[in-house]
PDB file of N, CA and C in Angstrom:
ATOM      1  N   UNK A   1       9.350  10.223   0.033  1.00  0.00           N
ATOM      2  CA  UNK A   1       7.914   9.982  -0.017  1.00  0.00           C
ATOM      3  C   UNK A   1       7.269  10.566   1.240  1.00  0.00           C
ATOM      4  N   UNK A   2       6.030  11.188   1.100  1.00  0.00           N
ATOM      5  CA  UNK A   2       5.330  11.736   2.385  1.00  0.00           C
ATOM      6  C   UNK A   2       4.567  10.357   2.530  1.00  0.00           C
ATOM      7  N   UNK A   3       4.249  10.704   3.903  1.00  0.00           N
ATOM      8  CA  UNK A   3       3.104   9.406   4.591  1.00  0.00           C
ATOM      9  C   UNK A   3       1.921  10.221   4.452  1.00  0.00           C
ATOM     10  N   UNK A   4       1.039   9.140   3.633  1.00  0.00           N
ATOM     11  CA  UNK A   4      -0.263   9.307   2.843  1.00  0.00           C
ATOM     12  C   UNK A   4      -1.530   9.111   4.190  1.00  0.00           C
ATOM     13  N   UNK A   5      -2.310   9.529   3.992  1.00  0.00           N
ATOM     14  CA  UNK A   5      -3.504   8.924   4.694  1.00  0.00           C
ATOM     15  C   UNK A   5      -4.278   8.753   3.801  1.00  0.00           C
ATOM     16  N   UNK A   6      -5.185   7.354   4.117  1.00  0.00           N
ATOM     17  CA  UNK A   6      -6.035   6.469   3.644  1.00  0.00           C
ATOM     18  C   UNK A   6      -8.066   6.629   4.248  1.00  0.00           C
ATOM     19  N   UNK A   7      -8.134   6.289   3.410  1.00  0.00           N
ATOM     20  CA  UNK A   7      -9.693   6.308   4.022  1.00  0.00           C
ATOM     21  C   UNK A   7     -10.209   5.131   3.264  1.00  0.00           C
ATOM     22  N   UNK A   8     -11.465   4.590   4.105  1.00  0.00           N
ATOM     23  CA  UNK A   8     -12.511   3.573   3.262  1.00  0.00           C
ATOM     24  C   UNK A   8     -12.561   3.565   1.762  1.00  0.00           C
ATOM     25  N   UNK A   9     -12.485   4.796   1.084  1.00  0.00           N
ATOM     26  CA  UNK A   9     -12.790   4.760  -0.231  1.00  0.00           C
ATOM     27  C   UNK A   9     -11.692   4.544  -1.214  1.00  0.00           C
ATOM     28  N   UNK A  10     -10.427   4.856  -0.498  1.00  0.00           N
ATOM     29  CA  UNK A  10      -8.874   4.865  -1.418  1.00  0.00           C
ATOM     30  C   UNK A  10      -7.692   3.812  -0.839  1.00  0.00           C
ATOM     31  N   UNK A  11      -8.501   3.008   0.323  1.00  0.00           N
ATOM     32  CA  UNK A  11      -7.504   2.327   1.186  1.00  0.00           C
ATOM     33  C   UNK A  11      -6.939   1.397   0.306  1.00  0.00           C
ATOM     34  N   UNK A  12      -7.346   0.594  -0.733  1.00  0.00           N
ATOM     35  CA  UNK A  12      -7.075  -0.639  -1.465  1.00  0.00           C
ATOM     36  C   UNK A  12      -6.427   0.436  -2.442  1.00  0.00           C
ATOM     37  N   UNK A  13      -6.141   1.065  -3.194  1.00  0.00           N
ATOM     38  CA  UNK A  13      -5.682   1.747  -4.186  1.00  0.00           C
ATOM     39  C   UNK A  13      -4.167   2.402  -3.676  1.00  0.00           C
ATOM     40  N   UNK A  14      -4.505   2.291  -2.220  1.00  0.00           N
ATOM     41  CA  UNK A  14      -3.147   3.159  -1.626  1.00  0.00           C
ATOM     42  C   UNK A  14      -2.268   2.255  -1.145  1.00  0.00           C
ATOM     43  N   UNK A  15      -2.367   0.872  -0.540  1.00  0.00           N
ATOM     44  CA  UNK A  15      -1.725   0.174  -0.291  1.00  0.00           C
ATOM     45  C   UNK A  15      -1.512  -0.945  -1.369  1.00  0.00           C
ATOM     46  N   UNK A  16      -2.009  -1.428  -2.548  1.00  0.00           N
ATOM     47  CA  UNK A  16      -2.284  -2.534  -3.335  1.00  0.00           C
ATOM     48  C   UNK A  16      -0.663  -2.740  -4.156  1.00  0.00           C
ATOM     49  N   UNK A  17       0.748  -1.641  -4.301  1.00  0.00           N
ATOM     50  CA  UNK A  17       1.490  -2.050  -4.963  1.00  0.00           C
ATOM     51  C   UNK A  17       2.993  -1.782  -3.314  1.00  0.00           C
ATOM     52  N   UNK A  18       3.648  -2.565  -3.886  1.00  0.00           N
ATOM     53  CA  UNK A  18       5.110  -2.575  -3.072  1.00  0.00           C
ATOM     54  C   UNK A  18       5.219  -2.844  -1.094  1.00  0.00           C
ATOM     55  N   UNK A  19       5.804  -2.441  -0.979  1.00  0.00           N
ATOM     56  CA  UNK A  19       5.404  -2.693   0.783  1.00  0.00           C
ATOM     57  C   UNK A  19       4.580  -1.860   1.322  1.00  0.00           C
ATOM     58  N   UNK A  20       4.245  -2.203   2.228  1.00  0.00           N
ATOM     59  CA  UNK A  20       3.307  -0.921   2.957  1.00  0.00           C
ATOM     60  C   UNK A  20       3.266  -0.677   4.387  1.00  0.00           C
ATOM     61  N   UNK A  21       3.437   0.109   5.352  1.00  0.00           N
ATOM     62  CA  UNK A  21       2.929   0.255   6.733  1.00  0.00           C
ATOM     63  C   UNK A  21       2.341   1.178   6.777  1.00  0.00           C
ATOM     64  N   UNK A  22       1.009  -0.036   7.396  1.00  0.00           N
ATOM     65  CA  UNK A  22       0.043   0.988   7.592  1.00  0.00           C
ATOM     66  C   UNK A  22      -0.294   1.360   9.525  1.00  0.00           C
ATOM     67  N   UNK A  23      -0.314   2.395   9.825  1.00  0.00           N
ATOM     68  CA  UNK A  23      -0.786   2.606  11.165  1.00  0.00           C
ATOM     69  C   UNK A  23      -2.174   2.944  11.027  1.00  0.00           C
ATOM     70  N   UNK A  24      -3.040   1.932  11.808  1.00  0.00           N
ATOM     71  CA  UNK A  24      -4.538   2.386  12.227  1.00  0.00           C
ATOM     72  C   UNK A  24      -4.058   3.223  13.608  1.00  0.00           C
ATOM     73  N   UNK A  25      -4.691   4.115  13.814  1.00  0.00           N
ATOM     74  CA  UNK A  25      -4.338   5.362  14.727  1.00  0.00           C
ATOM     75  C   UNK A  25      -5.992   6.003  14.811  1.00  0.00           C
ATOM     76  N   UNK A  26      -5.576   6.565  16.354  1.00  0.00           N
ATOM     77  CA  UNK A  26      -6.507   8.059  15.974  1.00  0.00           C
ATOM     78  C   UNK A  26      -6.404   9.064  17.514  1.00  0.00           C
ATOM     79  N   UNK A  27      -6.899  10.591  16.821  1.00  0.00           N
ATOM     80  CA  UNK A  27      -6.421  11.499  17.758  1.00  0.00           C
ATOM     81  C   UNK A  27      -6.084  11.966  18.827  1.00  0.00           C
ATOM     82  N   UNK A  28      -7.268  10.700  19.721  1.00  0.00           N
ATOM     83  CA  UNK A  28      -7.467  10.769  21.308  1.00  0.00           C
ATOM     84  C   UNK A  28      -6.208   9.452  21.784  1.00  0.00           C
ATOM     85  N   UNK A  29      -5.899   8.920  20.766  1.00  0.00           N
ATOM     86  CA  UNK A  29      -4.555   7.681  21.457  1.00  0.00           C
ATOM     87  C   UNK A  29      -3.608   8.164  21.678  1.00  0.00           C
ATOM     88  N   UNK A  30      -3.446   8.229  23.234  1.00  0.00           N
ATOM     89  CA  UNK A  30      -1.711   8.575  23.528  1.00  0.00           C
ATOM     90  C   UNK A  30      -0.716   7.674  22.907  1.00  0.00           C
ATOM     91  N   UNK A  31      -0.432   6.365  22.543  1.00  0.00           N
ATOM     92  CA  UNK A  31       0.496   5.940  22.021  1.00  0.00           C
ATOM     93  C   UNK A  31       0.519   6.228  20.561  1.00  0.00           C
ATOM     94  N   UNK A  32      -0.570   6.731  20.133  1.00  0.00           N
ATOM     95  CA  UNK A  32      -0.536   6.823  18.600  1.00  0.00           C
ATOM     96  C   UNK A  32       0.394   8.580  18.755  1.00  0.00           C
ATOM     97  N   UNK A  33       0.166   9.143  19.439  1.00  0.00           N
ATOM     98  CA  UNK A  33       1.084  10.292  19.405  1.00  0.00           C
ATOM     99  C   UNK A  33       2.084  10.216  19.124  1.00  0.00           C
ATOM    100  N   UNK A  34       2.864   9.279  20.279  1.00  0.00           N
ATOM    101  CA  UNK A  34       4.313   8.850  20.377  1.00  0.00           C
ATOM    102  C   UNK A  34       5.047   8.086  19.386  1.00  0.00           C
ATOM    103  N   UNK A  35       4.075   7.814  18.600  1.00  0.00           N
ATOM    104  CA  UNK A  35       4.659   6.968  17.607  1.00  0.00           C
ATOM    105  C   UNK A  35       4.607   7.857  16.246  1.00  0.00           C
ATOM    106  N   UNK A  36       3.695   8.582  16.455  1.00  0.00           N
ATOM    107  CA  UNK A  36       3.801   9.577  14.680  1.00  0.00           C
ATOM    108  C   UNK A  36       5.416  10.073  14.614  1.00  0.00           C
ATOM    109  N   UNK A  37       6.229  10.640  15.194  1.00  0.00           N
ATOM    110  CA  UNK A  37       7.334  10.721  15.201  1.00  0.00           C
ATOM    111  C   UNK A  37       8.531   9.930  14.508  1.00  0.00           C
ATOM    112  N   UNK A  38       8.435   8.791  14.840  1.00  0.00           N
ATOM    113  CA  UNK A  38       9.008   7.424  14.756  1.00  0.00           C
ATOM    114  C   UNK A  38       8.596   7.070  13.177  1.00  0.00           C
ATOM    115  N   UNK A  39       7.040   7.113  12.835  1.00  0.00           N
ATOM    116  CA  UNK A  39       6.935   6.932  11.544  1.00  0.00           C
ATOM    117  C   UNK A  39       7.571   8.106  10.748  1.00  0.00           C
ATOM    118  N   UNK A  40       7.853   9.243  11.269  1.00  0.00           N
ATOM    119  CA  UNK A  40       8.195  10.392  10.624  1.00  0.00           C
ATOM    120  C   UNK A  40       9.496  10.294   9.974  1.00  0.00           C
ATOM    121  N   UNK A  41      10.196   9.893  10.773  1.00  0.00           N
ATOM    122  CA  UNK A  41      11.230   9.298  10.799  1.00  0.00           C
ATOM    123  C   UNK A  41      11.998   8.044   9.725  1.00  0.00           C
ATOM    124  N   UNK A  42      10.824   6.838  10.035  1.00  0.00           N
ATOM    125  CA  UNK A  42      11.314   5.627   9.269  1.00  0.00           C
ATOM    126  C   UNK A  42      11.003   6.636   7.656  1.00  0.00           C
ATOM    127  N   UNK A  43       9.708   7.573   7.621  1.00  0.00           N
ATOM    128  CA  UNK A  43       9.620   7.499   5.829  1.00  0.00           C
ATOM    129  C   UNK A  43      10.539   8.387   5.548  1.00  0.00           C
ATOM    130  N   UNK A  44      11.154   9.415   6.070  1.00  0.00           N
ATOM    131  CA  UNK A  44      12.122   9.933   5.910  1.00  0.00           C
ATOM    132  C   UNK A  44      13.534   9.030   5.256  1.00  0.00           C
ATOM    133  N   UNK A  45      13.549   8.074   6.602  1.00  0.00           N
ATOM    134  CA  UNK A  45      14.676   6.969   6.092  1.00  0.00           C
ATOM    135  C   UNK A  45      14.332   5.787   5.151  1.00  0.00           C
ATOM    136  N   UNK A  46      13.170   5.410   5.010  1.00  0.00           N
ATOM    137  CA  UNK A  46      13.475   3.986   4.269  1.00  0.00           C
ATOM    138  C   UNK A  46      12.250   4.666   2.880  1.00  0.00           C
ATOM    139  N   UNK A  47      11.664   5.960   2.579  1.00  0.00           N
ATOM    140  CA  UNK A  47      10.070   6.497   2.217  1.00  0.00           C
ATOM    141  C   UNK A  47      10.177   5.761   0.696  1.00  0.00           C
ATOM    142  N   UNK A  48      11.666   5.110   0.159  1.00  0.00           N
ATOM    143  CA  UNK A  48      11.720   5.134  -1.135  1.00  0.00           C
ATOM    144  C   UNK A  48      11.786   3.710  -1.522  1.00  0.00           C
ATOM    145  N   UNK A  49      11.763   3.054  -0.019  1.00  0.00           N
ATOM    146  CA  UNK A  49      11.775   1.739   0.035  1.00  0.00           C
ATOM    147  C   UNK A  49       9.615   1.074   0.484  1.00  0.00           C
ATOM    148  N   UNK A  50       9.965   1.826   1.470  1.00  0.00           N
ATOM    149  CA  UNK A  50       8.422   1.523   2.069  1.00  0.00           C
ATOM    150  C   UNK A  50       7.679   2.837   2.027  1.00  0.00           C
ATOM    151  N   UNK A  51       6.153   2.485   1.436  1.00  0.00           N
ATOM    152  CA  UNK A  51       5.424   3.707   1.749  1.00  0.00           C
ATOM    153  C   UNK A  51       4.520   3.646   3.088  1.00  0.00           C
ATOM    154  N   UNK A  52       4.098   4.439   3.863  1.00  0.00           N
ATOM    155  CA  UNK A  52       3.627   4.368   4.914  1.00  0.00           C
ATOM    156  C   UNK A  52       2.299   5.309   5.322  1.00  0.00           C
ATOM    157  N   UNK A  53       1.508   4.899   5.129  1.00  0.00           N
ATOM    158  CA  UNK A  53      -0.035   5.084   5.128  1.00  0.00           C
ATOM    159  C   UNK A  53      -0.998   4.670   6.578  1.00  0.00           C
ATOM    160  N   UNK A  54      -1.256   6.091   6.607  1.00  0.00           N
ATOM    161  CA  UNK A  54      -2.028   6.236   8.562  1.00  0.00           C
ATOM    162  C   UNK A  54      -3.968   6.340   8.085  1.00  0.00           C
ATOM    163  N   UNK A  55      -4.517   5.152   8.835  1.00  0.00           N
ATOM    164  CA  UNK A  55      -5.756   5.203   8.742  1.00  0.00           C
ATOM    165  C   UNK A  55      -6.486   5.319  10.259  1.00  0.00           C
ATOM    166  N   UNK A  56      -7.435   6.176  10.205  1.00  0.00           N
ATOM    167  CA  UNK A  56      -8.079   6.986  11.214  1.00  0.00           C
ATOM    168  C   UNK A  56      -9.043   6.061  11.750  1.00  0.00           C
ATOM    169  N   UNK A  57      -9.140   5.102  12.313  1.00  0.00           N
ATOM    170  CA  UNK A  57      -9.981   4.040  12.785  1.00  0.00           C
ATOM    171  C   UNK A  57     -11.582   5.112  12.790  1.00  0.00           C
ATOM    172  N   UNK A  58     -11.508   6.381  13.729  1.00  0.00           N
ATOM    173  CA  UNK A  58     -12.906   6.656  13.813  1.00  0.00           C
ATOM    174  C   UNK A  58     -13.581   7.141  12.955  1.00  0.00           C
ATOM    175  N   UNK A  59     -12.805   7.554  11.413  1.00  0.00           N
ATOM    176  CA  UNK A  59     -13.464   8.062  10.438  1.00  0.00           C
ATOM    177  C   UNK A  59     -13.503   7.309   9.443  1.00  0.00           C
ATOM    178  N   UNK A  60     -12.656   5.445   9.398  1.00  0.00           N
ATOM    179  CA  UNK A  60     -12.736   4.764   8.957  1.00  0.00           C
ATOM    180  C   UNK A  60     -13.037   3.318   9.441  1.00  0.00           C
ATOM    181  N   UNK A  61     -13.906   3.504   9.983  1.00  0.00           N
ATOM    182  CA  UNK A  61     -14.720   2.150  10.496  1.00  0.00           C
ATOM    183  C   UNK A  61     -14.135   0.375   9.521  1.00  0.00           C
ATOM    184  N   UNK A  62     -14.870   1.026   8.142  1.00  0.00           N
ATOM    185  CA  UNK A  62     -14.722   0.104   7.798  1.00  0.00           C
ATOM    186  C   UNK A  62     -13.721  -0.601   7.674  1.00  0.00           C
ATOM    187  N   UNK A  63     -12.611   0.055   7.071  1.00  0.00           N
ATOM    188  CA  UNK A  63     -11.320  -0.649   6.988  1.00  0.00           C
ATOM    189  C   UNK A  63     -10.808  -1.063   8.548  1.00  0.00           C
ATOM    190  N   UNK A  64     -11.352  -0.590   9.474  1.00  0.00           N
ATOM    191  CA  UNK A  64     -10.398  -0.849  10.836  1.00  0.00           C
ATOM    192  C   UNK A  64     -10.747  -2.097  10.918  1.00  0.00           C
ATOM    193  N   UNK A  65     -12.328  -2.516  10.625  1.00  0.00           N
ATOM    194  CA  UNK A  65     -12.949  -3.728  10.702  1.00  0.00           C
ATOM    195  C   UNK A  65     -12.684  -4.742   9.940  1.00  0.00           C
ATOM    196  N   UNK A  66     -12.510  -4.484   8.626  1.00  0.00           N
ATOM    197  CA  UNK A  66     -11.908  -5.413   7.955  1.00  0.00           C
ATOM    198  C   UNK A  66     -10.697  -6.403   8.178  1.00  0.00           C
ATOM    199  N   UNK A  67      -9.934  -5.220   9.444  1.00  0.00           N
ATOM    200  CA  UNK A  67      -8.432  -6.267   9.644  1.00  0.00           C
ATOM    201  C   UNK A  67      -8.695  -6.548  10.753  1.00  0.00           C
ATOM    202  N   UNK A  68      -9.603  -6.191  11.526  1.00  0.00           N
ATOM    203  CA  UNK A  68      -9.758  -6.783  13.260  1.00  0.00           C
ATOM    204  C   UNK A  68      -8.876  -5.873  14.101  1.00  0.00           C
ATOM    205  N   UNK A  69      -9.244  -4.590  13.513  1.00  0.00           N
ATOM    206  CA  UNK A  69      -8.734  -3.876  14.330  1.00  0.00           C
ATOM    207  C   UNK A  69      -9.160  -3.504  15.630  1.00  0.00           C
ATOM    208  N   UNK A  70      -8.228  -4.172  16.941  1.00  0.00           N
ATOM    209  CA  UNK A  70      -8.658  -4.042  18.274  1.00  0.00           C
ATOM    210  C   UNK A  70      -8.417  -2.886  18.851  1.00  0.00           C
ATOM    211  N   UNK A  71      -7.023  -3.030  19.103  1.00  0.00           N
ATOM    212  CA  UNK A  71      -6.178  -2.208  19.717  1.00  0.00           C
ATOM    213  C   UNK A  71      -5.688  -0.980  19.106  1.00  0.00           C
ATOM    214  N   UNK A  72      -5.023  -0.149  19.086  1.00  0.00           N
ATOM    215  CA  UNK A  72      -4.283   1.149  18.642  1.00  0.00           C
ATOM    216  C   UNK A  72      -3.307   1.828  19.693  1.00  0.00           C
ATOM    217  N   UNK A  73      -2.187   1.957  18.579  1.00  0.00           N
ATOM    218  CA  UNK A  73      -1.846   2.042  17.333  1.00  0.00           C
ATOM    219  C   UNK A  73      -1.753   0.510  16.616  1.00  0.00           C
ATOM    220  N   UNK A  74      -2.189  -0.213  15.853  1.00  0.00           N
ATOM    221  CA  UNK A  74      -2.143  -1.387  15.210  1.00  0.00           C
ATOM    222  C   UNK A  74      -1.100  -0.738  13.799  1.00  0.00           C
ATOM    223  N   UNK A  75      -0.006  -1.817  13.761  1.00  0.00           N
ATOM    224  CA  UNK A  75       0.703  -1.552  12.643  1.00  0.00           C
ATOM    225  C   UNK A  75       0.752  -3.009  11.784  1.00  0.00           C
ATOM    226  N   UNK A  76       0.230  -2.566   9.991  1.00  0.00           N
ATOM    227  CA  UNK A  76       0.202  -3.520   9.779  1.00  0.00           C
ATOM    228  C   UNK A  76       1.294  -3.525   8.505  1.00  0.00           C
ATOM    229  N   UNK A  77       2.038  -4.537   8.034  1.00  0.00           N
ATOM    230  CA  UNK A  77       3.109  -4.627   7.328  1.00  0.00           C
ATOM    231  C   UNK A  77       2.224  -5.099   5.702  1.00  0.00           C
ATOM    232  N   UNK A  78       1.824  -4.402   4.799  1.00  0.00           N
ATOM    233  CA  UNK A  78       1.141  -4.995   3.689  1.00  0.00           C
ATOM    234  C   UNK A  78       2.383  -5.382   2.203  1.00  0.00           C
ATOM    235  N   UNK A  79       2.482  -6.242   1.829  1.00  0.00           N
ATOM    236  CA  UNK A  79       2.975  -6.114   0.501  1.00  0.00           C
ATOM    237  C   UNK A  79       2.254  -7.003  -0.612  1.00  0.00           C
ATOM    238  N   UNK A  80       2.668  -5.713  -1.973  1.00  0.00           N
ATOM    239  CA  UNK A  80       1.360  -6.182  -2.607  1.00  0.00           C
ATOM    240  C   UNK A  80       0.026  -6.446  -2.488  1.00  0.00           C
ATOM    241  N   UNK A  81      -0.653  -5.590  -0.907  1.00  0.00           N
ATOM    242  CA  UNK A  81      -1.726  -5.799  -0.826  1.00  0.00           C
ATOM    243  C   UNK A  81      -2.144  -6.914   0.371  1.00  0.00           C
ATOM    244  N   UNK A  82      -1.372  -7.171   0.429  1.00  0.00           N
ATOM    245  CA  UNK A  82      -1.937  -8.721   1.355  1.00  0.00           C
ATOM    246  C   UNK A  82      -1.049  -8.546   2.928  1.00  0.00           C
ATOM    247  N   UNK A  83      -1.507  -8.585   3.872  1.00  0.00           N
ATOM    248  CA  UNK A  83      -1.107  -8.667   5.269  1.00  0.00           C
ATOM    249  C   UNK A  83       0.075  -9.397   5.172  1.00  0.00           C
ATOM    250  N   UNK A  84       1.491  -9.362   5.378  1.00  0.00           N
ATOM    251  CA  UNK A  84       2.527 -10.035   6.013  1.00  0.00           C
ATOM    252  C   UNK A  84       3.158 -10.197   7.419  1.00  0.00           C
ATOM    253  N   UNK A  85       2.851  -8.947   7.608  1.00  0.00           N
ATOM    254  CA  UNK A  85       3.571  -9.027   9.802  1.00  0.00           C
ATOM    255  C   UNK A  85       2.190  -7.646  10.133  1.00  0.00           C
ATOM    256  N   UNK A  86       2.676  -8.107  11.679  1.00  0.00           N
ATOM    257  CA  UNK A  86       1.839  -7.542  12.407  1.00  0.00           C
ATOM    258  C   UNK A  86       2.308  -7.212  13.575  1.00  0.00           C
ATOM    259  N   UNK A  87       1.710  -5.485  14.742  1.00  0.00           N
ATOM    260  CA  UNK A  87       2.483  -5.338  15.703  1.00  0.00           C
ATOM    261  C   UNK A  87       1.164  -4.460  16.466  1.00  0.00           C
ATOM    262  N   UNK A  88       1.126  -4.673  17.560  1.00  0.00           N
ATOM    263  CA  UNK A  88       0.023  -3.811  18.135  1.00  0.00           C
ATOM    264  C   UNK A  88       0.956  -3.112  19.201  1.00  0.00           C
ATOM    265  N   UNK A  89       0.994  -1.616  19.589  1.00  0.00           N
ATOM    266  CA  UNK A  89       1.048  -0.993  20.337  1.00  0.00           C
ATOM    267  C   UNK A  89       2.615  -0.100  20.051  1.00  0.00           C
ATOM    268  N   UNK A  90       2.903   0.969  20.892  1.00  0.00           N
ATOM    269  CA  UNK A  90       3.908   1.432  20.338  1.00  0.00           C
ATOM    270  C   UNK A  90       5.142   0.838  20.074  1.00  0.00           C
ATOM    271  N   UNK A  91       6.198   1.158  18.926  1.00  0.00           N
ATOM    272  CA  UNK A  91       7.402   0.222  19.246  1.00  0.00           C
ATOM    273  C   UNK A  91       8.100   1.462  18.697  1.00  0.00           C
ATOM    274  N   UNK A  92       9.519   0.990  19.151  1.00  0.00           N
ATOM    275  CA  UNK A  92      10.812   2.195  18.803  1.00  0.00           C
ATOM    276  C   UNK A  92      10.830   2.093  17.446  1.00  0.00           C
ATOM    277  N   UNK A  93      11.663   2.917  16.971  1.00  0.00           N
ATOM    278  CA  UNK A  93      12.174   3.073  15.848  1.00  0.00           C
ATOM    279  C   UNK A  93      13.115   1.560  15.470  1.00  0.00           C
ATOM    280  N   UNK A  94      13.858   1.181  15.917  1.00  0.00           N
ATOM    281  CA  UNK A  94      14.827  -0.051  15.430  1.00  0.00           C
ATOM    282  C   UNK A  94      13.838  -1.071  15.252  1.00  0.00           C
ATOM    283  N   UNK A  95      12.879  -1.326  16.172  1.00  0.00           N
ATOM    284  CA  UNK A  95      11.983  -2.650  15.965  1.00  0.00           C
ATOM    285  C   UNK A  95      11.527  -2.583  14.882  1.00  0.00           C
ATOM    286  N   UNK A  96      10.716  -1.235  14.014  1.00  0.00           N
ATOM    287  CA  UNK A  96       9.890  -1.385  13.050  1.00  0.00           C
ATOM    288  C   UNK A  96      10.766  -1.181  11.945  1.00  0.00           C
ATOM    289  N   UNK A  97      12.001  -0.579  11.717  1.00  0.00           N
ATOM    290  CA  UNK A  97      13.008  -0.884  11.042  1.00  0.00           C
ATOM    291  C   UNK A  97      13.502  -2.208  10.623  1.00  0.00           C
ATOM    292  N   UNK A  98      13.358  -2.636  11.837  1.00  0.00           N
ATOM    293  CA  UNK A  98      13.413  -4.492  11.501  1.00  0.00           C
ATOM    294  C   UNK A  98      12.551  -5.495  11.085  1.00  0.00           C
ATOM    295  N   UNK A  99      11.790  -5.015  11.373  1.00  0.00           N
ATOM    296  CA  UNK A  99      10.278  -5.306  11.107  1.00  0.00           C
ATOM    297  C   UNK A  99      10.277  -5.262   9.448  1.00  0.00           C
ATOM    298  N   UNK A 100      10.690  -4.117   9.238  1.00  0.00           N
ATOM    299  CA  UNK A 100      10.318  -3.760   8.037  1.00  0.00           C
ATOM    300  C   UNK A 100      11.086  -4.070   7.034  1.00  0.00           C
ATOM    301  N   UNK A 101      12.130  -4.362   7.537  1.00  0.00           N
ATOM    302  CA  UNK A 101      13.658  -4.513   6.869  1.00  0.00           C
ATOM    303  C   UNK A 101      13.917  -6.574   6.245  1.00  0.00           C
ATOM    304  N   UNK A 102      12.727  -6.507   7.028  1.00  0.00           N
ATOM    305  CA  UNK A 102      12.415  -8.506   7.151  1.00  0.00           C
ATOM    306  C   UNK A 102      11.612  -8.294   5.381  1.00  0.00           C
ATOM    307  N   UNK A 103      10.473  -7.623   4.770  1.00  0.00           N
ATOM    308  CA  UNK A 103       9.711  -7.152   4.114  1.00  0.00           C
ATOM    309  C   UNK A 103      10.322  -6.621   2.668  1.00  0.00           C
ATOM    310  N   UNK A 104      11.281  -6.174   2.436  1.00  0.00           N
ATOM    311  CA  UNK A 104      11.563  -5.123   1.544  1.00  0.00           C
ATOM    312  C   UNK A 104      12.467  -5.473   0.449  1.00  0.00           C
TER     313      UNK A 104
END
């Protein structure tokens, strides 16, 4: 599975079935850099288990707002649509593996 990006208008349609991580991110965040990798990575390894969907806080206001999005990179764990875990700021690869691995 490739990692999808989401916007205000398709965000509920893109996350609404199976697990989901989503990264709110955006271009000027140094940790959101460091971490695209890492997601590159998990969908590579788990893409058929979890899909993983990156939303652009500055071109998507709304949805950033909807979850209280403070900080960035904010990672949020969705299944079926509905918030289950939560992680603000960069994390390695094994954490969100575990993270995710709690989920699936």
């Amino acid at each position: 599975m490739a990692i999808t990006h989401a916007t205000d208008q398709n965000f509920t349609s893109e996350t609404e079935a199976g697990t989901v991580l989503v990264d709110f991110w955006a271009t000027w965040c140094g940790p959101c850099k460091m971490i695209a990798p890492v997601l590159e990575e998990l969908d590579s390894d788990m893409g058929d288990k979890v899909k993983i969907v990156k939303v652009d806080v500055d071109e998507n206001q709304e949805t950033a707002a909807k979850f209280g999005i403070m900080s960035i990179p904010t990672l949020l764990v969705l299944k079926e649509g509905e918030v289950v875990d939560k992680v603000v700021g960069y994390q390695p690869k094994e954490a969100l593996e575990e993270l995710l691995t709690k989920h699936v």
